[in-house]
Every structure is written in C-alpha cells, then in structure tokens.
C-alpha atoms as a PDB file:
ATOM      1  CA  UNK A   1      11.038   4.354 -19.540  1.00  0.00           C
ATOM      2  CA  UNK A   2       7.504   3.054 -18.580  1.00  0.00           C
ATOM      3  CA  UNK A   3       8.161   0.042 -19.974  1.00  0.00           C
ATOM      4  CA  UNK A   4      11.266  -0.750 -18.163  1.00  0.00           C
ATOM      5  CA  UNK A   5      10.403  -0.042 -14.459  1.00  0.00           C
ATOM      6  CA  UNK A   6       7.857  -2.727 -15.593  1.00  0.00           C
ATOM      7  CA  UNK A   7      10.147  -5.256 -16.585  1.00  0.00           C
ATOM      8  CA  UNK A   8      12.799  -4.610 -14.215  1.00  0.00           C
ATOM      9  CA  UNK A   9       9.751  -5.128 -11.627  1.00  0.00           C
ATOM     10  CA  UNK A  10       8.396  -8.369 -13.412  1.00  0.00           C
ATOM     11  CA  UNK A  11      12.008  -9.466 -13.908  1.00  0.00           C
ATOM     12  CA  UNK A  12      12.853  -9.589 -10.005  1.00  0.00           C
ATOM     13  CA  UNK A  13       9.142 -11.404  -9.272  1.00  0.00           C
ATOM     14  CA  UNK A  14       7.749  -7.936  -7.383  1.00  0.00           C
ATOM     15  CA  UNK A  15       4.113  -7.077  -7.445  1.00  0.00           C
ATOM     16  CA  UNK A  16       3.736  -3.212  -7.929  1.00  0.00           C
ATOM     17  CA  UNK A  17       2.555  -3.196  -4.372  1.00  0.00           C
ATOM     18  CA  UNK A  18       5.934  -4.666  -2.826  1.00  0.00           C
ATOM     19  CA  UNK A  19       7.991  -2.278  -5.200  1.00  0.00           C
ATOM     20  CA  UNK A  20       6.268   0.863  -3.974  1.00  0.00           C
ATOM     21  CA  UNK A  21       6.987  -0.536  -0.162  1.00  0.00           C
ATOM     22  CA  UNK A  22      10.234  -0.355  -1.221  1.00  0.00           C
ATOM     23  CA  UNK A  23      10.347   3.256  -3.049  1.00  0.00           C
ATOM     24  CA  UNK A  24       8.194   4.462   0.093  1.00  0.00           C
ATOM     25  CA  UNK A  25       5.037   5.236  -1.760  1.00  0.00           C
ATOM     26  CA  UNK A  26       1.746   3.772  -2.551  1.00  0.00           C
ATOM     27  CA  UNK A  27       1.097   1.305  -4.824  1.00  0.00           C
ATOM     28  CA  UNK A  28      -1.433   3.451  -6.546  1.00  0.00           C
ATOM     29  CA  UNK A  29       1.497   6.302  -6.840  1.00  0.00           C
ATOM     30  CA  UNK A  30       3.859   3.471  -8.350  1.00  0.00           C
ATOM     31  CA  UNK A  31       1.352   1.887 -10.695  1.00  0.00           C
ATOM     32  CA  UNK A  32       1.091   5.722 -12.520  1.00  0.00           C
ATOM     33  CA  UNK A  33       5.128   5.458 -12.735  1.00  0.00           C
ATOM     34  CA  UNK A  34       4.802   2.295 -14.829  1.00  0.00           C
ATOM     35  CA  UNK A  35       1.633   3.512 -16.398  1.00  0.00           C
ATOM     36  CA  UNK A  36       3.154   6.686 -17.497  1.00  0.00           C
ATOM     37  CA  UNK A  37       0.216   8.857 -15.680  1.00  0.00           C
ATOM     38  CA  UNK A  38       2.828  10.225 -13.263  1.00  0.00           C
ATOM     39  CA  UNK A  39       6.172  11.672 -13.627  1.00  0.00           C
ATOM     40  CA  UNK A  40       8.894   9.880 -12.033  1.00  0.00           C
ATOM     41  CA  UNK A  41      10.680  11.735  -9.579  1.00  0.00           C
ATOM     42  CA  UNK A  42      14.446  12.115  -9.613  1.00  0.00           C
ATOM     43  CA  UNK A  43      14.893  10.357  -5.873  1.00  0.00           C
ATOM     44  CA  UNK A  44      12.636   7.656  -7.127  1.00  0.00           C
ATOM     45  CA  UNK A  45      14.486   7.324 -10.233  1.00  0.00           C
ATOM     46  CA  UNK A  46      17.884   6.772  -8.138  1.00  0.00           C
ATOM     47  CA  UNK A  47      16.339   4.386  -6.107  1.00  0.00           C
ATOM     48  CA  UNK A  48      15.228   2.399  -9.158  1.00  0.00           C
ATOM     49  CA  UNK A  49      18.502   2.476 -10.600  1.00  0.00           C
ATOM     50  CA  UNK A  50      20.301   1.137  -7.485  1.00  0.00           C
ATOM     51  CA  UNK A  51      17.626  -1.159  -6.173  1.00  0.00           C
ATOM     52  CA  UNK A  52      17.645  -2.742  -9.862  1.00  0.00           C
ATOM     53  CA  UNK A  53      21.810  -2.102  -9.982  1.00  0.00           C
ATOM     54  CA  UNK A  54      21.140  -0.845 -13.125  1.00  0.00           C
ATOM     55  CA  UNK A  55      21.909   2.884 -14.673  1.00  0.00           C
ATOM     56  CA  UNK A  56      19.540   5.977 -14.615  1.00  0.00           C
ATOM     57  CA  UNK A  57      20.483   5.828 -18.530  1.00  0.00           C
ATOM     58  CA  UNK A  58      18.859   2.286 -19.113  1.00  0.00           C
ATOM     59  CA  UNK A  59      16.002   2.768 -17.071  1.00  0.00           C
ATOM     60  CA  UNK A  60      15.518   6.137 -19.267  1.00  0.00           C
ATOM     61  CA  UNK A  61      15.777   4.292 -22.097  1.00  0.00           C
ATOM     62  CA  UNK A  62      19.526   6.167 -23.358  1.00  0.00           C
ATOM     63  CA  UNK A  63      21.142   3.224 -23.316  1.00  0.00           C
ATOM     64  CA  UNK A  64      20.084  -0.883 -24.066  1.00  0.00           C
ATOM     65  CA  UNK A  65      22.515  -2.461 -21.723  1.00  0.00           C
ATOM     66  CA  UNK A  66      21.596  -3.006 -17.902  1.00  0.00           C
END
C-alpha cells in the first residue's frame, strides 16, 4: 500500500509536500503514509483514491488494476 501512494504520487509529478497540501496535512505526516511509519487514515485513504481516480482496493494493494 506504501508503495503505491508513492507511485501514484511520483506518477502525477507531486512532491510529498504538494500531496499533503492537498490531503490537508503536513508533509512530515504524509511522508510516514508512504514510509509506512503511520497508519493511513480512512478519510485520507478516500481522498487518495479519488484524487488519484483510482479504487481504495488498488491503492490497498487487493487488486492490480487502477
């Protein structure tokens, strides 16, 4: 799941500071999502999925296709 918030990030051409001005959060907060330090909220998860128009279930890792 790490993984992917990573590469959905890198895909678009976001820093993690510009991604956590759009999640509402720090970039310090954001860079433990990706790092796996921090559990990733539900409401953040959601707004991954959408921002990313992508499924909860990819971003998870349930599922391979965006």
């Amino acid at each position: 799941m790490y993984r992917r918030i990573r590469e959905l990030r890198e895909d678009a051409d976001l820093t993690q500071k510009e991604m956590s001005q759009i999640l509402s959060c720090s970039q310090q907060v954001y860079s433990n999502y990706e790092l796996g330090q921090r559990d990733i909220p539900t409401h953040i998860l959601i707004a991954l999925a959408q921002y990313f128009k992508t499924s909860t279930d990819y971003i998870l890792g349930l599922r391979d296709d965006r």
